[in-house]
PDB file of N, CA and C in Angstrom:
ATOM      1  N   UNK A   1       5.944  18.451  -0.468  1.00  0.00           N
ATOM      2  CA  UNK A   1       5.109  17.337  -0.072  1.00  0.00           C
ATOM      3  C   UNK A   1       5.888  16.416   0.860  1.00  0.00           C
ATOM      4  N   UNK A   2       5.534  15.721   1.784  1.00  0.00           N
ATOM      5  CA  UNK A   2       5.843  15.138   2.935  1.00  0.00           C
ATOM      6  C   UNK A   2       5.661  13.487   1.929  1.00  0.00           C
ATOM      7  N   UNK A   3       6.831  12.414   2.725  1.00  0.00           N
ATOM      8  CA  UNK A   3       6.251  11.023   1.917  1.00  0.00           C
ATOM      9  C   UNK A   3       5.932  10.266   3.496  1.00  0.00           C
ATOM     10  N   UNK A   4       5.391   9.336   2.680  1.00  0.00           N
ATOM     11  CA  UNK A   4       4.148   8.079   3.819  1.00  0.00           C
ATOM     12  C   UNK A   4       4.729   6.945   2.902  1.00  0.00           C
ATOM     13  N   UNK A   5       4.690   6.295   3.927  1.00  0.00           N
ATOM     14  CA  UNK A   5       5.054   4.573   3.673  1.00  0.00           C
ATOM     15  C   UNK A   5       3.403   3.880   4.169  1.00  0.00           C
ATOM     16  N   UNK A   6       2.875   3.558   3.360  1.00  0.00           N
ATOM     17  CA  UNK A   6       1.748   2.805   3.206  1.00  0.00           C
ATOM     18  C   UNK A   6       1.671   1.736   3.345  1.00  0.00           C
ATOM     19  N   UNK A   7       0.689   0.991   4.188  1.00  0.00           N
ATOM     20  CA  UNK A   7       1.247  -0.918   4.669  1.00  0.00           C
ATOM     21  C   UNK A   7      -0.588  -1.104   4.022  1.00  0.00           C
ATOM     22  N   UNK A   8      -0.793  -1.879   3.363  1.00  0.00           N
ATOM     23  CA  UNK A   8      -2.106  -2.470   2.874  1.00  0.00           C
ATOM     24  C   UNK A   8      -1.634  -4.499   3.571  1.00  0.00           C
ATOM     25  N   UNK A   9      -3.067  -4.733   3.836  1.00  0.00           N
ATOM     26  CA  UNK A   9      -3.719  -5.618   3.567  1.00  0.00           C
ATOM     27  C   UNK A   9      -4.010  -6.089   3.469  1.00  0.00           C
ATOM     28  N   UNK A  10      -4.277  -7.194   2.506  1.00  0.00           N
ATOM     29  CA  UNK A  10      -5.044  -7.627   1.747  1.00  0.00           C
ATOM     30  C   UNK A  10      -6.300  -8.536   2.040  1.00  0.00           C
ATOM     31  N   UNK A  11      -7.480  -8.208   1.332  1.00  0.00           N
ATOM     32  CA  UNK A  11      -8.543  -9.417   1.699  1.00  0.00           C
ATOM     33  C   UNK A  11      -7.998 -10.884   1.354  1.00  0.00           C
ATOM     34  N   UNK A  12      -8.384 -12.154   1.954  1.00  0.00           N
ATOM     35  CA  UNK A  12      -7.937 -13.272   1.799  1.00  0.00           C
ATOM     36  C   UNK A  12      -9.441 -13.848   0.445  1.00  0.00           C
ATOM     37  N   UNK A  13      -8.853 -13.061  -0.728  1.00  0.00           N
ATOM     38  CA  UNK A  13      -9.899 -13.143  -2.427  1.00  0.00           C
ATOM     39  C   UNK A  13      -8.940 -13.084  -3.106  1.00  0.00           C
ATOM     40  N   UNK A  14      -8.366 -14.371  -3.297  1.00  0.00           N
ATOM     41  CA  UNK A  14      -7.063 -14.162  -4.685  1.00  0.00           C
ATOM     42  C   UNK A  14      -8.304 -13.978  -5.921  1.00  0.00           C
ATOM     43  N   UNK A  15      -9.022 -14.445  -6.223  1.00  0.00           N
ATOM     44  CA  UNK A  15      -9.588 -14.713  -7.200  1.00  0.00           C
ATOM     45  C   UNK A  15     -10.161 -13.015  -7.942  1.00  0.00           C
ATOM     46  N   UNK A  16     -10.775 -12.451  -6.753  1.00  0.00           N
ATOM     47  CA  UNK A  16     -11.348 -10.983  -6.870  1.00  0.00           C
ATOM     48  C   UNK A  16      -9.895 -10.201  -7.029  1.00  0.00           C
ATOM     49  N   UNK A  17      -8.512 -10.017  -6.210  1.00  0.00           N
ATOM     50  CA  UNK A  17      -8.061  -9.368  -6.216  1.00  0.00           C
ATOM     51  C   UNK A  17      -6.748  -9.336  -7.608  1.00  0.00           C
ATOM     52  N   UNK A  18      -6.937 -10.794  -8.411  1.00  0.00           N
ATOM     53  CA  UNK A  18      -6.800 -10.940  -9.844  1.00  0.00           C
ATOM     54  C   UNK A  18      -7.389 -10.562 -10.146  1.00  0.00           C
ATOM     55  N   UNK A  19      -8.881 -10.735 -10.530  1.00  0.00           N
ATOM     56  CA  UNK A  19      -9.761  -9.763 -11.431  1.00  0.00           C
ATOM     57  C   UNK A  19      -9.416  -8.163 -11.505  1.00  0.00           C
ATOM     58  N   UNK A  20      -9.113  -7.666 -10.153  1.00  0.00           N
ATOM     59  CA  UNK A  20      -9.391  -6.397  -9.768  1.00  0.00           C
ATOM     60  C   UNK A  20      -7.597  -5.834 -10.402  1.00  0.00           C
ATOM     61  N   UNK A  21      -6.344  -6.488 -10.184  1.00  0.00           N
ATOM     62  CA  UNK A  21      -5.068  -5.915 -10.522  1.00  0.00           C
ATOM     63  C   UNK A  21      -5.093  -5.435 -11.638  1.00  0.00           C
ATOM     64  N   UNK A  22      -5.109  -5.621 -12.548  1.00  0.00           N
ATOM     65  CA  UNK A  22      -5.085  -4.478 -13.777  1.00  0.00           C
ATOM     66  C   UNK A  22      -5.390  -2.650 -13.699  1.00  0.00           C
ATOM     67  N   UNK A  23      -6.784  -2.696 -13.239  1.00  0.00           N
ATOM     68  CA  UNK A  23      -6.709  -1.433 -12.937  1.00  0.00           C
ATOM     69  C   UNK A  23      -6.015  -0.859 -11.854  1.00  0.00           C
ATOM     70  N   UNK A  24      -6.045  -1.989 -10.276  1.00  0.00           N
ATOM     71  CA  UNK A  24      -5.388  -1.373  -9.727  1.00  0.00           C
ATOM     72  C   UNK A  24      -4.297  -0.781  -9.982  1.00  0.00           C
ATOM     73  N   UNK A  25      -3.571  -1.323 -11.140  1.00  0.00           N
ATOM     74  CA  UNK A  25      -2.138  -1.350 -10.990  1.00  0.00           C
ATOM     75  C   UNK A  25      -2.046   0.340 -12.166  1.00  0.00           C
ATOM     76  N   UNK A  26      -3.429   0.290 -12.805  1.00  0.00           N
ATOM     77  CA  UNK A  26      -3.684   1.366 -13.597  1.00  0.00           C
ATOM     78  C   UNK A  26      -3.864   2.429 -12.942  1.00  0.00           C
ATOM     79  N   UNK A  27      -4.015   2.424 -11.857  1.00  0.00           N
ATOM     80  CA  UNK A  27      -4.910   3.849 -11.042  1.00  0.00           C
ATOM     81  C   UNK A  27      -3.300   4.409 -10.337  1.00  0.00           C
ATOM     82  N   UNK A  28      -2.272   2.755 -10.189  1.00  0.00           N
ATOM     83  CA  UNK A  28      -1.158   3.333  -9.674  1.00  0.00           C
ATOM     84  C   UNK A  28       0.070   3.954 -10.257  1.00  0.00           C
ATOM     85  N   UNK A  29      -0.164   3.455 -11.416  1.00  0.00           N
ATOM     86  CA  UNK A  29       0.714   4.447 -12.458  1.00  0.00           C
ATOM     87  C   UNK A  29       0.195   5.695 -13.043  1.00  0.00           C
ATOM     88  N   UNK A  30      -0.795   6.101 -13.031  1.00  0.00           N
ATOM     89  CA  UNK A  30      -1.368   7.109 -13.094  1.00  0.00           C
ATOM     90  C   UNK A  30      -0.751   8.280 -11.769  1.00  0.00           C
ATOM     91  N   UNK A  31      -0.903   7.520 -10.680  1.00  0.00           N
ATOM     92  CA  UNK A  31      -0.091   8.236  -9.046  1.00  0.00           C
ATOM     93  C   UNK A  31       0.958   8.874  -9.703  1.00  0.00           C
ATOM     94  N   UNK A  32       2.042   7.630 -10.128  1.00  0.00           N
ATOM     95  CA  UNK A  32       3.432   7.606 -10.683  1.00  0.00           C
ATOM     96  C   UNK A  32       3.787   8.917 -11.313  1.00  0.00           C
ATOM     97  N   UNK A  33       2.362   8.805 -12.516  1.00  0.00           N
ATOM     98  CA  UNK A  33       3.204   9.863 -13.220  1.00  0.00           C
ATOM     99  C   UNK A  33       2.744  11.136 -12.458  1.00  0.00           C
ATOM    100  N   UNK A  34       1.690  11.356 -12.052  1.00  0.00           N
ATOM    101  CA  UNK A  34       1.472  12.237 -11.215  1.00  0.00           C
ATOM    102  C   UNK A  34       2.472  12.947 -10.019  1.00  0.00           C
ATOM    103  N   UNK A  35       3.365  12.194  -9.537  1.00  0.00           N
ATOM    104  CA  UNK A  35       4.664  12.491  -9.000  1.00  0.00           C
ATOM    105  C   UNK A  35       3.971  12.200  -7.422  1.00  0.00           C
ATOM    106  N   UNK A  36       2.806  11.350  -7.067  1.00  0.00           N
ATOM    107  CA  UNK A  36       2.375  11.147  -5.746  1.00  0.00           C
ATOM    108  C   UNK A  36       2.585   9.660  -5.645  1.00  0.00           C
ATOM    109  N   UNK A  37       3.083   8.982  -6.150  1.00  0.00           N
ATOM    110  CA  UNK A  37       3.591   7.298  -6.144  1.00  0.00           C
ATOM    111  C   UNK A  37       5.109   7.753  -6.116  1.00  0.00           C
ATOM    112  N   UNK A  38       5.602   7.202  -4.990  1.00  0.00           N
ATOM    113  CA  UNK A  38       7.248   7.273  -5.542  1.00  0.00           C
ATOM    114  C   UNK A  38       7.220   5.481  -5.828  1.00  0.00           C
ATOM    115  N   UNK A  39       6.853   4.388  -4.847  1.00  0.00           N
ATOM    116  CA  UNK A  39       6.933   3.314  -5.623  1.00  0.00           C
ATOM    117  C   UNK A  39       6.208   2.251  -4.772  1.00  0.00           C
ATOM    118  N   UNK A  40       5.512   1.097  -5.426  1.00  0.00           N
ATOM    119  CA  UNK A  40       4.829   0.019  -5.128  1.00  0.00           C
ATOM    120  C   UNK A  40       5.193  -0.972  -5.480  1.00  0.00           C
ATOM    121  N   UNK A  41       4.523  -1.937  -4.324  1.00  0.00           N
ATOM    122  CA  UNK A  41       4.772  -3.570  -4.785  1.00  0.00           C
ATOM    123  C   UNK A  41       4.466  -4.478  -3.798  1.00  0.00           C
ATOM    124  N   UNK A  42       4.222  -5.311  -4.372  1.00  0.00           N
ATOM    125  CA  UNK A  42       4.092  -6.742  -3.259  1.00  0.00           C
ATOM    126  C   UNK A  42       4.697  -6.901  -1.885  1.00  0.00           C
ATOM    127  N   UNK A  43       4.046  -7.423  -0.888  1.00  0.00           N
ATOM    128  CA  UNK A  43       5.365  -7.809   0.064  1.00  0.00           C
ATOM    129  C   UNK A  43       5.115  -9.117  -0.012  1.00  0.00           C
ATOM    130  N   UNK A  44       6.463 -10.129  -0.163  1.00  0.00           N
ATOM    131  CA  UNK A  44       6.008 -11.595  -0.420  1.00  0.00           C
ATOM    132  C   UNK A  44       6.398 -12.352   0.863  1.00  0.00           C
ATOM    133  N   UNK A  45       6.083 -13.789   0.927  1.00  0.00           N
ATOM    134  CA  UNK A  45       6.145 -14.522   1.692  1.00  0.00           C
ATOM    135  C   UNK A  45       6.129 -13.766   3.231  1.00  0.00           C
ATOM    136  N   UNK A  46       6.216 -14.673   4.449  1.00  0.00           N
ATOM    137  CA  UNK A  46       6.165 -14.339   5.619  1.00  0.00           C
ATOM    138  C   UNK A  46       7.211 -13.310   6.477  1.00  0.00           C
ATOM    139  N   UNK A  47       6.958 -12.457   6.802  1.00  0.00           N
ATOM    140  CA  UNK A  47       7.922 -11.597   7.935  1.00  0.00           C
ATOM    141  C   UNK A  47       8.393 -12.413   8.862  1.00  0.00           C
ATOM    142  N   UNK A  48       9.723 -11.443   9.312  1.00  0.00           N
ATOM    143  CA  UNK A  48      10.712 -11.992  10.139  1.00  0.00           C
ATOM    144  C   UNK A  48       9.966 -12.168  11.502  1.00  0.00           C
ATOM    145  N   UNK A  49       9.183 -10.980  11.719  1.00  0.00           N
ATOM    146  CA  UNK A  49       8.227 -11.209  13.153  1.00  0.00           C
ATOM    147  C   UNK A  49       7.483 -11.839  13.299  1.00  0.00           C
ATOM    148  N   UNK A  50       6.965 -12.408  14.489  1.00  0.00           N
ATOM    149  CA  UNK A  50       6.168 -13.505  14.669  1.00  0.00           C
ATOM    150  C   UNK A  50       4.378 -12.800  14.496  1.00  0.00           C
ATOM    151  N   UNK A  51       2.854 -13.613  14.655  1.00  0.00           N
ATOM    152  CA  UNK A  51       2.231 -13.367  14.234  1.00  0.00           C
ATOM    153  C   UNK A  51       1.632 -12.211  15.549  1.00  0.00           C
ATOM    154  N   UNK A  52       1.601 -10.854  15.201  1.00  0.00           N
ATOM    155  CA  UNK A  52       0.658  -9.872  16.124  1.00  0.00           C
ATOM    156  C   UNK A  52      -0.287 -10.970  16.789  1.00  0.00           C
ATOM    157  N   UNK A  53      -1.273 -11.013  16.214  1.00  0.00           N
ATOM    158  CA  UNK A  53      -2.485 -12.043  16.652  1.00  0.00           C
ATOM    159  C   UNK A  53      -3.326 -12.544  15.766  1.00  0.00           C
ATOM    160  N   UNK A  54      -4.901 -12.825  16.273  1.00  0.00           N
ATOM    161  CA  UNK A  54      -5.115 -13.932  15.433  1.00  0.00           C
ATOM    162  C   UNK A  54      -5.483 -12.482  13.840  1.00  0.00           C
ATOM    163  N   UNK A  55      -5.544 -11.434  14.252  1.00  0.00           N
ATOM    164  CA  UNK A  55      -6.008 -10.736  12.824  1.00  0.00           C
ATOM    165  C   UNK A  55      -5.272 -11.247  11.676  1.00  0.00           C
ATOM    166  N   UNK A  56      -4.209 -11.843  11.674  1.00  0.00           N
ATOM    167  CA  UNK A  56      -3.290 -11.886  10.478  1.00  0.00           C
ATOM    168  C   UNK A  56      -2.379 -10.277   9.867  1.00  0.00           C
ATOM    169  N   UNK A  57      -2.664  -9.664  10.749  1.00  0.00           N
ATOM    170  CA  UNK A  57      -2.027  -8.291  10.285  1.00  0.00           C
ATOM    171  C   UNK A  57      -0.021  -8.334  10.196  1.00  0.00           C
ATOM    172  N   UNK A  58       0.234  -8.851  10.966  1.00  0.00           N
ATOM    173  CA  UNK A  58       1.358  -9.208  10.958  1.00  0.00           C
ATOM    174  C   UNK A  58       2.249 -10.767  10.745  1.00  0.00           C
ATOM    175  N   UNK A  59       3.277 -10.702  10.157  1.00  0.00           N
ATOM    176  CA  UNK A  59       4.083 -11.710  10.472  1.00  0.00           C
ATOM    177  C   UNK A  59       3.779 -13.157   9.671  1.00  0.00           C
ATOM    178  N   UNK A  60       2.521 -13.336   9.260  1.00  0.00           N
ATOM    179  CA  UNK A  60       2.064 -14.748   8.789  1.00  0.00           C
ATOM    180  C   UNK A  60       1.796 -14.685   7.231  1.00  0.00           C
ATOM    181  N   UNK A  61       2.543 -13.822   6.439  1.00  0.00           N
ATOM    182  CA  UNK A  61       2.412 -14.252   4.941  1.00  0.00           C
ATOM    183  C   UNK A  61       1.358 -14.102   4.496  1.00  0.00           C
ATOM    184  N   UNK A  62       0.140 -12.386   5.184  1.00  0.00           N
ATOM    185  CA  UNK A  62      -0.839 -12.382   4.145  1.00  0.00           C
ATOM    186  C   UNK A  62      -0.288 -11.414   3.491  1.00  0.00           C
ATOM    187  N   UNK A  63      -1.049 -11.748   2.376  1.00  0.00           N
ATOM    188  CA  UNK A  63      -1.042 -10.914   1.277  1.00  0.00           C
ATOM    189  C   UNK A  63      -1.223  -9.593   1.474  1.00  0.00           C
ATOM    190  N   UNK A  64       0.016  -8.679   1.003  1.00  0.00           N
ATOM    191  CA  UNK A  64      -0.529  -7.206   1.327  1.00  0.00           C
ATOM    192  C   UNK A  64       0.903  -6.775   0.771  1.00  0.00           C
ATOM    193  N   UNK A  65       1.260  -5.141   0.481  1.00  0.00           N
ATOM    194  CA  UNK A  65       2.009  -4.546  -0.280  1.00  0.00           C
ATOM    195  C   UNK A  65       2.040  -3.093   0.405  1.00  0.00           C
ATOM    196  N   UNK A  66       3.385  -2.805  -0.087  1.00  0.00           N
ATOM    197  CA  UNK A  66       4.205  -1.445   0.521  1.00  0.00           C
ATOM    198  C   UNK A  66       3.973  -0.605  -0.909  1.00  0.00           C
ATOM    199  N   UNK A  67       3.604   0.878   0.060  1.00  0.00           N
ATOM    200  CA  UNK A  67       3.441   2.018  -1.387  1.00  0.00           C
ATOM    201  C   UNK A  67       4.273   3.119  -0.502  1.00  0.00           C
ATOM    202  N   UNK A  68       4.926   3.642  -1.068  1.00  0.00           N
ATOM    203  CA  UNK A  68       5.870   5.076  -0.925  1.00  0.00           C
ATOM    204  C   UNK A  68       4.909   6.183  -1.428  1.00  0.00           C
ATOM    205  N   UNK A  69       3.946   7.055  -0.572  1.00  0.00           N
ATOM    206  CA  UNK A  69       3.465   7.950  -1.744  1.00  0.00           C
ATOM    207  C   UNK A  69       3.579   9.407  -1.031  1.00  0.00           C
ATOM    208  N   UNK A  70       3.612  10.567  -1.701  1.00  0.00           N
ATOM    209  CA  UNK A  70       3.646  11.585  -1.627  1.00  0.00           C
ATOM    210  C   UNK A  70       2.514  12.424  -1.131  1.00  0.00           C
ATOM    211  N   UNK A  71       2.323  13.448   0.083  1.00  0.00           N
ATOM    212  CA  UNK A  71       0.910  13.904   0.343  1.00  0.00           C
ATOM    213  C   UNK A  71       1.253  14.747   1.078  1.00  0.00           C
ATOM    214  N   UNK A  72       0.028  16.125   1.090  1.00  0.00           N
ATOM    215  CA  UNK A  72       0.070  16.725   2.324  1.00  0.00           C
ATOM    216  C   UNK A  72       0.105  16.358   3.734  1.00  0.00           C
ATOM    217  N   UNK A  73      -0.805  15.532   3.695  1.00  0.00           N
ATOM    218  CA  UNK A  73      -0.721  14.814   5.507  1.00  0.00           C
ATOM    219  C   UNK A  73      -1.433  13.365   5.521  1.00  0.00           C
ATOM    220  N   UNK A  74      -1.591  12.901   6.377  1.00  0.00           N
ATOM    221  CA  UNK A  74      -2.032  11.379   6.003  1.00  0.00           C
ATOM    222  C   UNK A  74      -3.562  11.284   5.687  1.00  0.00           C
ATOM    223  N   UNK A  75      -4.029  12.258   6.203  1.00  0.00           N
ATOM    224  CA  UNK A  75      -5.903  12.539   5.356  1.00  0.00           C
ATOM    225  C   UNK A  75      -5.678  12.676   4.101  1.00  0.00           C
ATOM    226  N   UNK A  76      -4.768  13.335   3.496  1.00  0.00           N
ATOM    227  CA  UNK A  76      -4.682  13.789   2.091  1.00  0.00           C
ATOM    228  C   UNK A  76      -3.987  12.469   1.123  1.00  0.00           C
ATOM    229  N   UNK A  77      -3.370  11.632   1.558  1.00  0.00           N
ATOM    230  CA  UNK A  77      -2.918  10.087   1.447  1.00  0.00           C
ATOM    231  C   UNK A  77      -4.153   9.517   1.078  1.00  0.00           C
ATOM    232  N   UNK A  78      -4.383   9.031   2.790  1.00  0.00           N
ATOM    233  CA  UNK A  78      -5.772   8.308   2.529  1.00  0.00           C
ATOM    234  C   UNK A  78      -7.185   8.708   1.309  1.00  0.00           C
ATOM    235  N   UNK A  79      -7.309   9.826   1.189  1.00  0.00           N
ATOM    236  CA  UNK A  79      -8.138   9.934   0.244  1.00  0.00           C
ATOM    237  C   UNK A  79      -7.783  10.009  -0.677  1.00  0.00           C
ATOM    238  N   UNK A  80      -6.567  10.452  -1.377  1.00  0.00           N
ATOM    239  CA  UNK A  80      -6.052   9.597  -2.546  1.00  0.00           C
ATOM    240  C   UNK A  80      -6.367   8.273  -2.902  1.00  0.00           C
ATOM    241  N   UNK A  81      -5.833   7.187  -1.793  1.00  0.00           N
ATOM    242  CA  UNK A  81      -5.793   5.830  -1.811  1.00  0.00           C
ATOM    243  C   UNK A  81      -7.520   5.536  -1.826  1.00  0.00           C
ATOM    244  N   UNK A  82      -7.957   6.192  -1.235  1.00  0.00           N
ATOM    245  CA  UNK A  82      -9.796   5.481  -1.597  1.00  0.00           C
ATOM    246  C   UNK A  82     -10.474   5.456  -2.753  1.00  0.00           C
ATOM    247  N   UNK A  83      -9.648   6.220  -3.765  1.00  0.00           N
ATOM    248  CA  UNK A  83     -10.019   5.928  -5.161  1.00  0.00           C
ATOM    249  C   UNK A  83      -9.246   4.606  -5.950  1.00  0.00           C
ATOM    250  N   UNK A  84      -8.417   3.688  -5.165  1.00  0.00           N
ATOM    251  CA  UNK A  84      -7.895   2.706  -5.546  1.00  0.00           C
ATOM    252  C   UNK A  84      -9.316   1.614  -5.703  1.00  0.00           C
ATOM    253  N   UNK A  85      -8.332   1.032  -7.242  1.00  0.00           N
ATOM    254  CA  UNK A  85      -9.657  -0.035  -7.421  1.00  0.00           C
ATOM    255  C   UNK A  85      -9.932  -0.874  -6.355  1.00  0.00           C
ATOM    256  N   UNK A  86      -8.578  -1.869  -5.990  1.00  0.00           N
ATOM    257  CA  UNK A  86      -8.351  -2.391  -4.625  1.00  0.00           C
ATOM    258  C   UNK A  86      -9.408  -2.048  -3.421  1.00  0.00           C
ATOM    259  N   UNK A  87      -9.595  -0.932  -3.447  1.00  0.00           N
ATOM    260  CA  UNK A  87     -10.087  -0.336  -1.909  1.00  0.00           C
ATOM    261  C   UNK A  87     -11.432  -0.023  -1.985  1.00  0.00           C
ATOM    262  N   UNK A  88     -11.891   0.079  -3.500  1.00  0.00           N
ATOM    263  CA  UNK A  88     -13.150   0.117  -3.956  1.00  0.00           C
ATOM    264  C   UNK A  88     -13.874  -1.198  -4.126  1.00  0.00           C
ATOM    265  N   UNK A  89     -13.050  -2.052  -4.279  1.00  0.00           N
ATOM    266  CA  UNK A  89     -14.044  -3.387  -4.403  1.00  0.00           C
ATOM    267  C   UNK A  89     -13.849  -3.999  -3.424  1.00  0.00           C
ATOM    268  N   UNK A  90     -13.488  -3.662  -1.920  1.00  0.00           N
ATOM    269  CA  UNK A  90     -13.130  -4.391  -0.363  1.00  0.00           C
ATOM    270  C   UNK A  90     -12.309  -5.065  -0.391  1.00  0.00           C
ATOM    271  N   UNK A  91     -10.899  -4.849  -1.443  1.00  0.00           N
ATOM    272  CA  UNK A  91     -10.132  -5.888  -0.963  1.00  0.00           C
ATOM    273  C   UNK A  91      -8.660  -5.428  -0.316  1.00  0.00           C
ATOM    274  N   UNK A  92      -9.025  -3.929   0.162  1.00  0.00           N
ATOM    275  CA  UNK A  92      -7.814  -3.841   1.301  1.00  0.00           C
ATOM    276  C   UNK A  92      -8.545  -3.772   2.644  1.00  0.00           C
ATOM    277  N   UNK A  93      -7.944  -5.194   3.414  1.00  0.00           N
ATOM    278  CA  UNK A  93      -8.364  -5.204   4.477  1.00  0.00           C
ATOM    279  C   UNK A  93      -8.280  -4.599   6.002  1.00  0.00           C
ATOM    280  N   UNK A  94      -6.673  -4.211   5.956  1.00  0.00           N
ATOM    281  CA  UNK A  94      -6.343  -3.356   6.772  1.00  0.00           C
ATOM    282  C   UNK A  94      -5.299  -2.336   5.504  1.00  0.00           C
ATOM    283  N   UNK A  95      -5.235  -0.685   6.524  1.00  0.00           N
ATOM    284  CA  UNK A  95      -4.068  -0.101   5.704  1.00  0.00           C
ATOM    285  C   UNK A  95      -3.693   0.688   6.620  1.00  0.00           C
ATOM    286  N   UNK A  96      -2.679   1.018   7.040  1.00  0.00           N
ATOM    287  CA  UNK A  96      -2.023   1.865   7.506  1.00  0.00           C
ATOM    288  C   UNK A  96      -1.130   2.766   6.991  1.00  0.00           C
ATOM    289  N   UNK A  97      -0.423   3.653   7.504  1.00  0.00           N
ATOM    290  CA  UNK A  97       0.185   4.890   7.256  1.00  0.00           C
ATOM    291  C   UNK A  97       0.749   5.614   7.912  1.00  0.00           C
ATOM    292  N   UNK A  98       2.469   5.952   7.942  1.00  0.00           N
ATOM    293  CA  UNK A  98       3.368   6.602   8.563  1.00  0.00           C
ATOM    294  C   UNK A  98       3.873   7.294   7.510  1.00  0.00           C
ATOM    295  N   UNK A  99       4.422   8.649   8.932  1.00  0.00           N
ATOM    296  CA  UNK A  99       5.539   9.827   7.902  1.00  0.00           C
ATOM    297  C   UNK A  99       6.416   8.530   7.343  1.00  0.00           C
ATOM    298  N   UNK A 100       7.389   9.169   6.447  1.00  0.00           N
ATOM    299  CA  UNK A 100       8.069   8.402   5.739  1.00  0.00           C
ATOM    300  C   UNK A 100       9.177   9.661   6.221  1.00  0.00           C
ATOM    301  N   UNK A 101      10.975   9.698   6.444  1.00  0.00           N
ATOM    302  CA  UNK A 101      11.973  10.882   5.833  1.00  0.00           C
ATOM    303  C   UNK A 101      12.712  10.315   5.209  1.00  0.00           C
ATOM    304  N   UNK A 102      12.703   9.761   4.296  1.00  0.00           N
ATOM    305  CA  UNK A 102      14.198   8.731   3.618  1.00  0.00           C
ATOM    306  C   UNK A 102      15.267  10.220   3.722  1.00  0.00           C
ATOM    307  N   UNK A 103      16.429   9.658   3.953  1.00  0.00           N
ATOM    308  CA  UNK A 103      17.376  10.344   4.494  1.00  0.00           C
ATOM    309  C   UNK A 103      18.746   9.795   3.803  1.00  0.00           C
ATOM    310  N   UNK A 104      18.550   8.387   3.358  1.00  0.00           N
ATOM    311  CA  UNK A 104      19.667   7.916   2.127  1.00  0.00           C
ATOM    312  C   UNK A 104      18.886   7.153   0.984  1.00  0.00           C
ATOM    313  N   UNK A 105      19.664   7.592   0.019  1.00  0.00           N
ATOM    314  CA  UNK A 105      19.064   6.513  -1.443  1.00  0.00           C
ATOM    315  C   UNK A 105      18.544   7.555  -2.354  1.00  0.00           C
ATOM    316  N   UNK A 106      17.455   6.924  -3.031  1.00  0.00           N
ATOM    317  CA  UNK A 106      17.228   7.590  -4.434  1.00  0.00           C
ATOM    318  C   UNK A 106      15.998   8.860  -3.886  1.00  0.00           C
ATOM    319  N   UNK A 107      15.098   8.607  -2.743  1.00  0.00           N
ATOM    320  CA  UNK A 107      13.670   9.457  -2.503  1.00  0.00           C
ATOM    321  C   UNK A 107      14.436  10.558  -1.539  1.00  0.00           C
ATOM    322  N   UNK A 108      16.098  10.381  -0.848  1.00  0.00           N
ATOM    323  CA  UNK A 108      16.421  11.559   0.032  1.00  0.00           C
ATOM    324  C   UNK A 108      16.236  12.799  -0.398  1.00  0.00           C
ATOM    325  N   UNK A 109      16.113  13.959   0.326  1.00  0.00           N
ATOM    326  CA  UNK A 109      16.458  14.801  -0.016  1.00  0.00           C
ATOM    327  C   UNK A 109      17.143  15.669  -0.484  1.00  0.00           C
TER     328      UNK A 109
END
């Protein structure tokens, strides 16, 4: 299996996307043990880069989180990820997706 570094997000709904974390976070340990999560989490406060534009996609401290996951190709990713609670109740707003090769650390080869 090939890994992808996953960039989510987030809708600007703290309120919905509290309601909604529990399972999300259920659907992602489920990945885990499945061996297609290598690992998730928050990205906090603002990036070093300045803001892309007015989307908020970059640089300005929205809310959104990095996933390491395991897949045949990035179709086979993405439809994994569309069974996320997150993505089911509209609150990933943008997501993207690159090869991943970690080449040092714990995911190298």
């Amino acid at each position: 299996m090939t890994s992808f570094a996953v960039h989510y997000t987030y809708a600007d709904r703290p309120e919905s996307l509290d309601a909604v974390r529990p399972e999300h976070r259920a659907f992602l340990r489920a990945l885990l043990e499945a061996g297609t999560l290598l690992a998730s989490g928050p990205l906090v406060g603002p990036s070093t880069e300045q803001p892309a534009g007015e989307d908020g996609h970059e640089g300005d401290g929205t809310p959104g989180a990095l996933l390491l996951v395991r897949g045949r190709d990035v179709a086979d990713v993405l439809s994994v990820l569309d069974d996320d609670p997150f993505a089911r109740a509209g609150l990933v707003a943008h997501r993207s997706v690159r090869r991943w090769d970690p080449v040092i650390g714990p995911f190298a080869s």
